[in-house]
PDB file of N, CA and C in Angstrom:
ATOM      1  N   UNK A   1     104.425 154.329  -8.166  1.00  0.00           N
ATOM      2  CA  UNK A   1     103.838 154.467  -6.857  1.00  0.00           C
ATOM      3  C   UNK A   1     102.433 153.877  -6.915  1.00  0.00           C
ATOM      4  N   UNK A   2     101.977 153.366  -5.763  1.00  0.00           N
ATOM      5  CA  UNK A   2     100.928 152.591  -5.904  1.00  0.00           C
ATOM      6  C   UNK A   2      99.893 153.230  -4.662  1.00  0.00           C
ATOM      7  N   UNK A   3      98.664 153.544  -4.972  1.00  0.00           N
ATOM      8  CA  UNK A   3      97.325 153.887  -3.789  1.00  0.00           C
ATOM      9  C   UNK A   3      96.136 152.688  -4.411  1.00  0.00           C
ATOM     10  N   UNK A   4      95.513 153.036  -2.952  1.00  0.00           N
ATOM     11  CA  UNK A   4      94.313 152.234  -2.872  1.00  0.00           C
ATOM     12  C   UNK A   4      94.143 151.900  -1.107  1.00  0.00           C
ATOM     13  N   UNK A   5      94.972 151.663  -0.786  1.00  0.00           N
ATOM     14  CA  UNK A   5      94.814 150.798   0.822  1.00  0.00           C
ATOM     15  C   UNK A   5      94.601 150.112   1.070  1.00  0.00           C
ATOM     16  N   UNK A   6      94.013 149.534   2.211  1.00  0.00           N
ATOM     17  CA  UNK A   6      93.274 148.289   2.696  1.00  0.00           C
ATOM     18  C   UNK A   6      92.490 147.685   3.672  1.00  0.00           C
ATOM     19  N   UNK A   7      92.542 147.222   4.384  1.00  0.00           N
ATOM     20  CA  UNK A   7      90.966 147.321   4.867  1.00  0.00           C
ATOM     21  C   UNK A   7      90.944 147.943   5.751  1.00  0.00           C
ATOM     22  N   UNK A   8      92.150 148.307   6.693  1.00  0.00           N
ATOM     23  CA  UNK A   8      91.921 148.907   7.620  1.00  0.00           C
ATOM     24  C   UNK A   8      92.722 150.402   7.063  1.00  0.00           C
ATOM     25  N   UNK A   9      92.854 150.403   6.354  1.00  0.00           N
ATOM     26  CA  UNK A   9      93.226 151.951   5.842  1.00  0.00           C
ATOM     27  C   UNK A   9      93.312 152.440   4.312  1.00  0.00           C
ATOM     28  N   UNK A  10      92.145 153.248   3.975  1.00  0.00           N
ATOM     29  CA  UNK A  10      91.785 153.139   2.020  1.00  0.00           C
ATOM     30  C   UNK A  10      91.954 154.305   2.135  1.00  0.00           C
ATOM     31  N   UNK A  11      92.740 154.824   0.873  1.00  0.00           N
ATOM     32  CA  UNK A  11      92.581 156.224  -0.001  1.00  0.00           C
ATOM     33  C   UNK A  11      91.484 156.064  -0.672  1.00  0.00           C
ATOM     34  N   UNK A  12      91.545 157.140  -1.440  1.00  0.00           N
ATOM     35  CA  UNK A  12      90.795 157.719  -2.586  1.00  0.00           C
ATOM     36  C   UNK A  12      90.759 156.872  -3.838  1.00  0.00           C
ATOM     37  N   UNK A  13      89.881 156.486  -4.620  1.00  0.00           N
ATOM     38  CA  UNK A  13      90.096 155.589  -5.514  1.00  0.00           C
ATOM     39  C   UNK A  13      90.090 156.381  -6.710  1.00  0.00           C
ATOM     40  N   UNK A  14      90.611 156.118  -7.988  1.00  0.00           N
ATOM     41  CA  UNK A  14      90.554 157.112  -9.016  1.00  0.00           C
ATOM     42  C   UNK A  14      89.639 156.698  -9.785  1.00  0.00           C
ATOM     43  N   UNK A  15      89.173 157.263 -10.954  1.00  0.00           N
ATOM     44  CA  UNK A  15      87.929 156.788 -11.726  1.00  0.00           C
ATOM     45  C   UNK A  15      88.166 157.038 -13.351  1.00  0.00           C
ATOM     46  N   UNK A  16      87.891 156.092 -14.151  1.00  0.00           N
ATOM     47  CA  UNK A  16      88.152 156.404 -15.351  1.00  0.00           C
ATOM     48  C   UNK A  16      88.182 157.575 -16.149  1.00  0.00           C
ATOM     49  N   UNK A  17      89.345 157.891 -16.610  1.00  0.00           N
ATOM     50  CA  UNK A  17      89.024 159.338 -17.153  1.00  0.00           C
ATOM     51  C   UNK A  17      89.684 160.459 -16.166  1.00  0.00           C
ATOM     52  N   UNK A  18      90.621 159.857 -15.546  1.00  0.00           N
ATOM     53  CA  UNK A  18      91.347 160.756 -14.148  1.00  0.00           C
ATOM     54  C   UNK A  18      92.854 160.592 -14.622  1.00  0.00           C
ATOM     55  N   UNK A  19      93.304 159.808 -15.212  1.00  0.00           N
ATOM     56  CA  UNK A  19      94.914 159.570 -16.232  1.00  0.00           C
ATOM     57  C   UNK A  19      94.985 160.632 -16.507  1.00  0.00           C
ATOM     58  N   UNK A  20      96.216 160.760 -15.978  1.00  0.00           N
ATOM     59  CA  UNK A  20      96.670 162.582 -16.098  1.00  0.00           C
ATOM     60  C   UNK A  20      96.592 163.609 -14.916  1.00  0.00           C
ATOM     61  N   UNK A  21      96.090 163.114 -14.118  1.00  0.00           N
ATOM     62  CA  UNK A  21      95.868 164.047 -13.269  1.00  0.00           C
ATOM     63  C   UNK A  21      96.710 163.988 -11.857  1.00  0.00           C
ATOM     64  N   UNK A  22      96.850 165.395 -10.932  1.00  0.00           N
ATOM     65  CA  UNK A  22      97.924 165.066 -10.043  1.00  0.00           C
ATOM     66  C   UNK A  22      97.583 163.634  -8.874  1.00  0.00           C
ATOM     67  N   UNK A  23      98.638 163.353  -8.364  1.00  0.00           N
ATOM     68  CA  UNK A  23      98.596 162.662  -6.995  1.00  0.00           C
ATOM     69  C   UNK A  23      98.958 163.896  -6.177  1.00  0.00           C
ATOM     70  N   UNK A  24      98.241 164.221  -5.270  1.00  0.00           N
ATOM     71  CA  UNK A  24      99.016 165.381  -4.058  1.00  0.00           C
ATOM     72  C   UNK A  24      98.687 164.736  -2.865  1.00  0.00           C
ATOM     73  N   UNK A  25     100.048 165.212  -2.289  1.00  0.00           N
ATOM     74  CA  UNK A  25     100.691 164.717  -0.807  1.00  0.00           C
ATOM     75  C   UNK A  25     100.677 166.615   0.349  1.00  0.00           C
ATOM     76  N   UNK A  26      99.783 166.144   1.305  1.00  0.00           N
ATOM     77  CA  UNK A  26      99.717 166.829   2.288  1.00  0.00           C
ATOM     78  C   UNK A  26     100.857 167.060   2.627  1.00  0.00           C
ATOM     79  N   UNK A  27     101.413 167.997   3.430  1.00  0.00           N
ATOM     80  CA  UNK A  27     102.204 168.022   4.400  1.00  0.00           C
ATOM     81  C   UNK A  27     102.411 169.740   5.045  1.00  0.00           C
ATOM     82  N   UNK A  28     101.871 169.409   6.457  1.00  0.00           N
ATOM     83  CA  UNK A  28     101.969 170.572   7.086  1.00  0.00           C
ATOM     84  C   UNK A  28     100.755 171.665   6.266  1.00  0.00           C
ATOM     85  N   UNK A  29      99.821 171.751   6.262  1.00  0.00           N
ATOM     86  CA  UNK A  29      98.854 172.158   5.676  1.00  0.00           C
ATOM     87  C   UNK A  29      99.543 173.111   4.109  1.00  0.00           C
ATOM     88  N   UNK A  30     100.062 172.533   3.251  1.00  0.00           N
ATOM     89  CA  UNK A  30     100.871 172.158   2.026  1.00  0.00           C
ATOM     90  C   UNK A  30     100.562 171.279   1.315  1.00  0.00           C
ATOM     91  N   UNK A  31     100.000 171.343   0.460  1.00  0.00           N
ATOM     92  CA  UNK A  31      99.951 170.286  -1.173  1.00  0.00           C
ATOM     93  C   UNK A  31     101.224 170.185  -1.935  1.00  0.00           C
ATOM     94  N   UNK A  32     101.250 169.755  -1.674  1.00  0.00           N
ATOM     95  CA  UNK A  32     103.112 169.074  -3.103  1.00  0.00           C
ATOM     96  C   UNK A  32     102.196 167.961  -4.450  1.00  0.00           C
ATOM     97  N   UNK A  33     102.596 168.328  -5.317  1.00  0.00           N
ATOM     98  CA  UNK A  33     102.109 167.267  -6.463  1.00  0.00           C
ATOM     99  C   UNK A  33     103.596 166.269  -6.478  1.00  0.00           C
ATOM    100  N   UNK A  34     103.126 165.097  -6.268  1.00  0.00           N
ATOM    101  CA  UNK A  34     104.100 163.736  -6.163  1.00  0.00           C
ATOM    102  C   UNK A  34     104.287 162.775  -7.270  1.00  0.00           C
ATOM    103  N   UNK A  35     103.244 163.135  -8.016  1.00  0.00           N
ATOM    104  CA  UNK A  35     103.100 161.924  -8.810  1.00  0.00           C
ATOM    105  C   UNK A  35     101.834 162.318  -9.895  1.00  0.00           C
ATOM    106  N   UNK A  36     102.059 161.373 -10.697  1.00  0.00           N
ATOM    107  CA  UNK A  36     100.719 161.663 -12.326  1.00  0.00           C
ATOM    108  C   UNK A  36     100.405 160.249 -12.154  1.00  0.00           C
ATOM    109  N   UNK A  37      98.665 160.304 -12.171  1.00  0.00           N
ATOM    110  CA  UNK A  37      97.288 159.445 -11.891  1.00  0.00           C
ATOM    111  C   UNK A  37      97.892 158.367 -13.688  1.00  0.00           C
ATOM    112  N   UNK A  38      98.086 157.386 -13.544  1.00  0.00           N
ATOM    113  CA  UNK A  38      98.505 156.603 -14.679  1.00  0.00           C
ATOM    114  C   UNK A  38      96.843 155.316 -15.194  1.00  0.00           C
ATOM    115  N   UNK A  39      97.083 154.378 -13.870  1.00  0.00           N
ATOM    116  CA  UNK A  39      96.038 153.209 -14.090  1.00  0.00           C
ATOM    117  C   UNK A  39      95.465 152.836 -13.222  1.00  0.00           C
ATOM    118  N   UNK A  40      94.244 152.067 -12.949  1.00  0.00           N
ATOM    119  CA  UNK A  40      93.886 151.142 -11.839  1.00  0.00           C
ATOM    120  C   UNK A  40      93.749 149.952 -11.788  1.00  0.00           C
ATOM    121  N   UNK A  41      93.634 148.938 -11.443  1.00  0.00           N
ATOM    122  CA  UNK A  41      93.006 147.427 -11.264  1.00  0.00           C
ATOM    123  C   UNK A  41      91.890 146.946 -11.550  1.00  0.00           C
ATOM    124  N   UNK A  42      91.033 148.379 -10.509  1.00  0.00           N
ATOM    125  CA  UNK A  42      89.552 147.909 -10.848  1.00  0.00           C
ATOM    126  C   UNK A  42      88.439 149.280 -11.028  1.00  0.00           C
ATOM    127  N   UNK A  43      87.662 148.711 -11.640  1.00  0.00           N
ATOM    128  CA  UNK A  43      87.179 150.279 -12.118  1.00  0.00           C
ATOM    129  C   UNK A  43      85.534 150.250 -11.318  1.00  0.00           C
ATOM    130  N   UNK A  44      85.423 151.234 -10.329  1.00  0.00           N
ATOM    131  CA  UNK A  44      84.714 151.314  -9.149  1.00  0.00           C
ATOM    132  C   UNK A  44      83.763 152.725  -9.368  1.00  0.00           C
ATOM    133  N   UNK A  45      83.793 153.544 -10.520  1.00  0.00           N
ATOM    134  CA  UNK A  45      83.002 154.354 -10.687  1.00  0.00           C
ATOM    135  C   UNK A  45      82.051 154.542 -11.626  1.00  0.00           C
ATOM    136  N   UNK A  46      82.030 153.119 -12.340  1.00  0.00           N
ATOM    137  CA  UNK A  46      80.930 153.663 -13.558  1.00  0.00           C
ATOM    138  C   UNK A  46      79.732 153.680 -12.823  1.00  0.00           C
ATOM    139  N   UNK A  47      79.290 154.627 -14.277  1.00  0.00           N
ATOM    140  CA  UNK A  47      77.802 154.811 -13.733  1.00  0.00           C
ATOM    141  C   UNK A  47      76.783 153.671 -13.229  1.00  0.00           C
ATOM    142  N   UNK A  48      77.143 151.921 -14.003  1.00  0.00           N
ATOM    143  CA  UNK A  48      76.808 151.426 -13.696  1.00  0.00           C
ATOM    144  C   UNK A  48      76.471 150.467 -12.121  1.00  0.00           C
ATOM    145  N   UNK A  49      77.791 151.034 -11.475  1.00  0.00           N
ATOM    146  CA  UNK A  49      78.011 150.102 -10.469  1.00  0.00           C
ATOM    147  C   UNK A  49      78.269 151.314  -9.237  1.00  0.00           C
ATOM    148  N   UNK A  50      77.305 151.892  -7.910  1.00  0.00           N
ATOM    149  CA  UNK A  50      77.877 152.004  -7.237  1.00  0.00           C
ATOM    150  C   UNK A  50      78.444 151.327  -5.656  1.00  0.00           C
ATOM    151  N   UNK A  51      79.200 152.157  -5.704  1.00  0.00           N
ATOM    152  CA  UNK A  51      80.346 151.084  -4.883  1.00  0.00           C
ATOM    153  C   UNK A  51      80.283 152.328  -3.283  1.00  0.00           C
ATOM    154  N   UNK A  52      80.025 151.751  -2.302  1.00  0.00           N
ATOM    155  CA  UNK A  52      80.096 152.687  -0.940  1.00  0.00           C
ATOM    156  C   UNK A  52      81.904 152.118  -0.504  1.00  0.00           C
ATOM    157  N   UNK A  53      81.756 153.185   0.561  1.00  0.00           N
ATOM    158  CA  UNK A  53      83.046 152.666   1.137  1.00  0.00           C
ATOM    159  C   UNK A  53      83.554 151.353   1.745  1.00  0.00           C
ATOM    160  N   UNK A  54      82.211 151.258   2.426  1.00  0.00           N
ATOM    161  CA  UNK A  54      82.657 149.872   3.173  1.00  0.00           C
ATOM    162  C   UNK A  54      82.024 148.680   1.981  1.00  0.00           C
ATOM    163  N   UNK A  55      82.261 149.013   0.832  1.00  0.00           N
ATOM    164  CA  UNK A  55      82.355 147.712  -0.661  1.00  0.00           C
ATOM    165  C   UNK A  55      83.137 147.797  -1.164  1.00  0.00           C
ATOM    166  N   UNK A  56      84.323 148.260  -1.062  1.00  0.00           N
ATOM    167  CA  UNK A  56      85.776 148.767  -1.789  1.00  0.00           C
ATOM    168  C   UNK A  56      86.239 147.378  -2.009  1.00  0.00           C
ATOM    169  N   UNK A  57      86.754 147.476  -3.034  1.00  0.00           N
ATOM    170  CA  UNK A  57      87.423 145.980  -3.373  1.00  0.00           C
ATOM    171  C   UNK A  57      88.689 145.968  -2.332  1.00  0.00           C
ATOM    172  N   UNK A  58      89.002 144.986  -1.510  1.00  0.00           N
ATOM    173  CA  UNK A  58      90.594 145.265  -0.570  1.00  0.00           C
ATOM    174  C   UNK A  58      91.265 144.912  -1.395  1.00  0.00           C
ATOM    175  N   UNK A  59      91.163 144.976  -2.866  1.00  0.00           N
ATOM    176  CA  UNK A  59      93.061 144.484  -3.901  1.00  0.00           C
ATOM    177  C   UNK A  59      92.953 145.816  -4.750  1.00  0.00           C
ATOM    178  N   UNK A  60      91.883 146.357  -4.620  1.00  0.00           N
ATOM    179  CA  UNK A  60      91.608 147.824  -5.884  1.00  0.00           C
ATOM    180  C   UNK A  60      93.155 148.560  -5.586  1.00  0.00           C
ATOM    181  N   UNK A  61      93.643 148.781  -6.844  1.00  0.00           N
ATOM    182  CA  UNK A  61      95.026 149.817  -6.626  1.00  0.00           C
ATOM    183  C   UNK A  61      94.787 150.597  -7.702  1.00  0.00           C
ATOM    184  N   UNK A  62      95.075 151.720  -7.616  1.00  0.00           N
ATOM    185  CA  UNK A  62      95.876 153.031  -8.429  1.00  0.00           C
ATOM    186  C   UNK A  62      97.118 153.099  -8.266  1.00  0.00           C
ATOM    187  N   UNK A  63      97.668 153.202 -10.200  1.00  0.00           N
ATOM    188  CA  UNK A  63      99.338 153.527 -10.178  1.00  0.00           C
ATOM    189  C   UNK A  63      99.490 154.678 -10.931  1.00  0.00           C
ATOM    190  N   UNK A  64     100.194 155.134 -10.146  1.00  0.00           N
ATOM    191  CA  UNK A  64     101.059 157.091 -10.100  1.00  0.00           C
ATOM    192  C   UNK A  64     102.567 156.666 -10.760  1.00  0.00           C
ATOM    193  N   UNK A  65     102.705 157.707 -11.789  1.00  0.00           N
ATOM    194  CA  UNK A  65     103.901 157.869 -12.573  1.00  0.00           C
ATOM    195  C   UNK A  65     104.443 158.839 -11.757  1.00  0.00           C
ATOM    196  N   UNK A  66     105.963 158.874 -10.741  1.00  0.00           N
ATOM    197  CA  UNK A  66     106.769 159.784  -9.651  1.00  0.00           C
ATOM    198  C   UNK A  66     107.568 160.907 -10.505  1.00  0.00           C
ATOM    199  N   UNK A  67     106.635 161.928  -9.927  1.00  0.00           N
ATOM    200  CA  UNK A  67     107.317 163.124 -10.489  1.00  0.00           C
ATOM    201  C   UNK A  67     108.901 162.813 -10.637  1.00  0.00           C
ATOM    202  N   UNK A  68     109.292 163.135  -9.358  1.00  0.00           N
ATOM    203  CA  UNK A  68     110.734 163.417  -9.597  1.00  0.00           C
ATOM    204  C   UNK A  68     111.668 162.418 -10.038  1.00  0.00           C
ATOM    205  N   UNK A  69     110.968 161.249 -10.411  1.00  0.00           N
ATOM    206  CA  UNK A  69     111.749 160.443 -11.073  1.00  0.00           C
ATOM    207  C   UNK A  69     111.928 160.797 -12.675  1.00  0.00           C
ATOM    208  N   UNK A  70     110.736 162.010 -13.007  1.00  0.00           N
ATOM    209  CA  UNK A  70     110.766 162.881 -14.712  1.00  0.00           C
ATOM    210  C   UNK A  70     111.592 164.059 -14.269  1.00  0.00           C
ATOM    211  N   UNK A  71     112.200 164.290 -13.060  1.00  0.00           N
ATOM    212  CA  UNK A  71     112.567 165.677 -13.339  1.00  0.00           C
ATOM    213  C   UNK A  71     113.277 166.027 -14.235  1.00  0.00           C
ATOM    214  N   UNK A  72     114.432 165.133 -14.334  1.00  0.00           N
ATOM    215  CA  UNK A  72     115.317 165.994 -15.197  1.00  0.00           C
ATOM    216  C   UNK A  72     115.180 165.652 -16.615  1.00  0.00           C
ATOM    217  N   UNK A  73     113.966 165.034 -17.225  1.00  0.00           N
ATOM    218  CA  UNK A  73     113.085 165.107 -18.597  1.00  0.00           C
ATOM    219  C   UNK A  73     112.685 166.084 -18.544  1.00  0.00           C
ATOM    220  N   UNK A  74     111.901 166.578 -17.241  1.00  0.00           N
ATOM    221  CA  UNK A  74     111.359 168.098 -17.269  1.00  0.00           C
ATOM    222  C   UNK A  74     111.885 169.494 -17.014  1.00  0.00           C
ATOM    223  N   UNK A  75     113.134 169.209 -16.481  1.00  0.00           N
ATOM    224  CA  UNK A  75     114.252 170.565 -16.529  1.00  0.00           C
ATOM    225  C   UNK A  75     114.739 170.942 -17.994  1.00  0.00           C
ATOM    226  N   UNK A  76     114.866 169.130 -19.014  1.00  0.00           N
ATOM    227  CA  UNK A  76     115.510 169.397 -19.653  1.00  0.00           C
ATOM    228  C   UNK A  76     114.444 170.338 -20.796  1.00  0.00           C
ATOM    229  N   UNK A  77     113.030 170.045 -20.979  1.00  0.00           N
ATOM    230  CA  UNK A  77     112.381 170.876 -21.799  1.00  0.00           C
ATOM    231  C   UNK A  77     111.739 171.547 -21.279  1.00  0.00           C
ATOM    232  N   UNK A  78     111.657 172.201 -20.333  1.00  0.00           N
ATOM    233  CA  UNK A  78     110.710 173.456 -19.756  1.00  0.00           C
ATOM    234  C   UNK A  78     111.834 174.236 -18.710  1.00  0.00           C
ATOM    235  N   UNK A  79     112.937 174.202 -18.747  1.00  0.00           N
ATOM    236  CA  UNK A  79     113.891 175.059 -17.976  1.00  0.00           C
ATOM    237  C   UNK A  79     113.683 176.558 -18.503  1.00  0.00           C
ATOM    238  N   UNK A  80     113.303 176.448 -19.706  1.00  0.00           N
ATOM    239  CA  UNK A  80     113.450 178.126 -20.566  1.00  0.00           C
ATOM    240  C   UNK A  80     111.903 178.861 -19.844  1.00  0.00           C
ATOM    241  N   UNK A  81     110.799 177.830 -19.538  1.00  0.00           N
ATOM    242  CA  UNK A  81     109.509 178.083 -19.416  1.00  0.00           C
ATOM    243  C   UNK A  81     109.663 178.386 -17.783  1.00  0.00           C
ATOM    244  N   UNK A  82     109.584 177.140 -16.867  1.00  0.00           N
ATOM    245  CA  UNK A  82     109.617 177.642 -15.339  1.00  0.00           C
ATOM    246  C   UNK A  82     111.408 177.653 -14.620  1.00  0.00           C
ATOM    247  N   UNK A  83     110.963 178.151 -13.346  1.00  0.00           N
ATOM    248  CA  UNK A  83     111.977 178.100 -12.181  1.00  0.00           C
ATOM    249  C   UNK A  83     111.977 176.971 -11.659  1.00  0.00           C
ATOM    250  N   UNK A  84     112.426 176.252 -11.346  1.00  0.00           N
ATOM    251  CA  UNK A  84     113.257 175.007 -10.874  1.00  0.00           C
ATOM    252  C   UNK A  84     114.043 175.257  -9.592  1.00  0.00           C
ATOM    253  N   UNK A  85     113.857 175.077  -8.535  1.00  0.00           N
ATOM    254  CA  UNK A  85     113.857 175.045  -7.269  1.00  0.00           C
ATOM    255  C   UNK A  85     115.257 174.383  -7.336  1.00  0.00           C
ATOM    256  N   UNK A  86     116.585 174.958  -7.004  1.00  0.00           N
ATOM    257  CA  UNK A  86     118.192 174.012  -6.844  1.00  0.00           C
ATOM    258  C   UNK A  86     118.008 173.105  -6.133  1.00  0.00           C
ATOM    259  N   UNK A  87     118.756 171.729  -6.693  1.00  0.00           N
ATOM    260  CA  UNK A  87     118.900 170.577  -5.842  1.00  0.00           C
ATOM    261  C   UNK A  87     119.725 170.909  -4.764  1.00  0.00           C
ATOM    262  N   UNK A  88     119.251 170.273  -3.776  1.00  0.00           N
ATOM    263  CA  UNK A  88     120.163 170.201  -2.591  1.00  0.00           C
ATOM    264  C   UNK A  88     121.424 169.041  -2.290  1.00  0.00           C
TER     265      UNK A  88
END
């Protein structure tokens, strides 16, 4: 899965040192975790360089590893640990 946006519509950009961490998707005042923070393109937070909104690179992307494309890696070793919601 891929974030970043573009010019007329930008997410959140991630910042080095954020690998690992969730992607969450709104819905209906609801957080769902969708996805794990993997890489970016361009790196927009060092200390050296700041970057405002309207300087966003328009090609900057973040790529998300899709949960449920690990689920059943993750049923298969943590089924004993959590509950697992039945497929429909």
């Amino acid at each position: 899965m891929c974030t970043g946006g573009s010019e007329t519509h930008r997410h959140e950009m991630t910042c080095k040192g954020d690998s690992g961490g969730p992607l969450l998707l709104r819905k209906r005042m609801r957080y769902f975790q969708v996805g794990v923070i993997s890489w970016g393109t361009t790196q927009i937070c060092d200390s050296k360089t700041v970057v405002k909104d309207d300087d966003w690179p328009s090609d900057a992307r973040d790529f998300h590893i899709s949960v449920f494309s690990l689920m059943p890696w993750l049923r298969q070793h943590l089924d004993k640990d959590l509950e697992f919601l039945k497929d429909t």
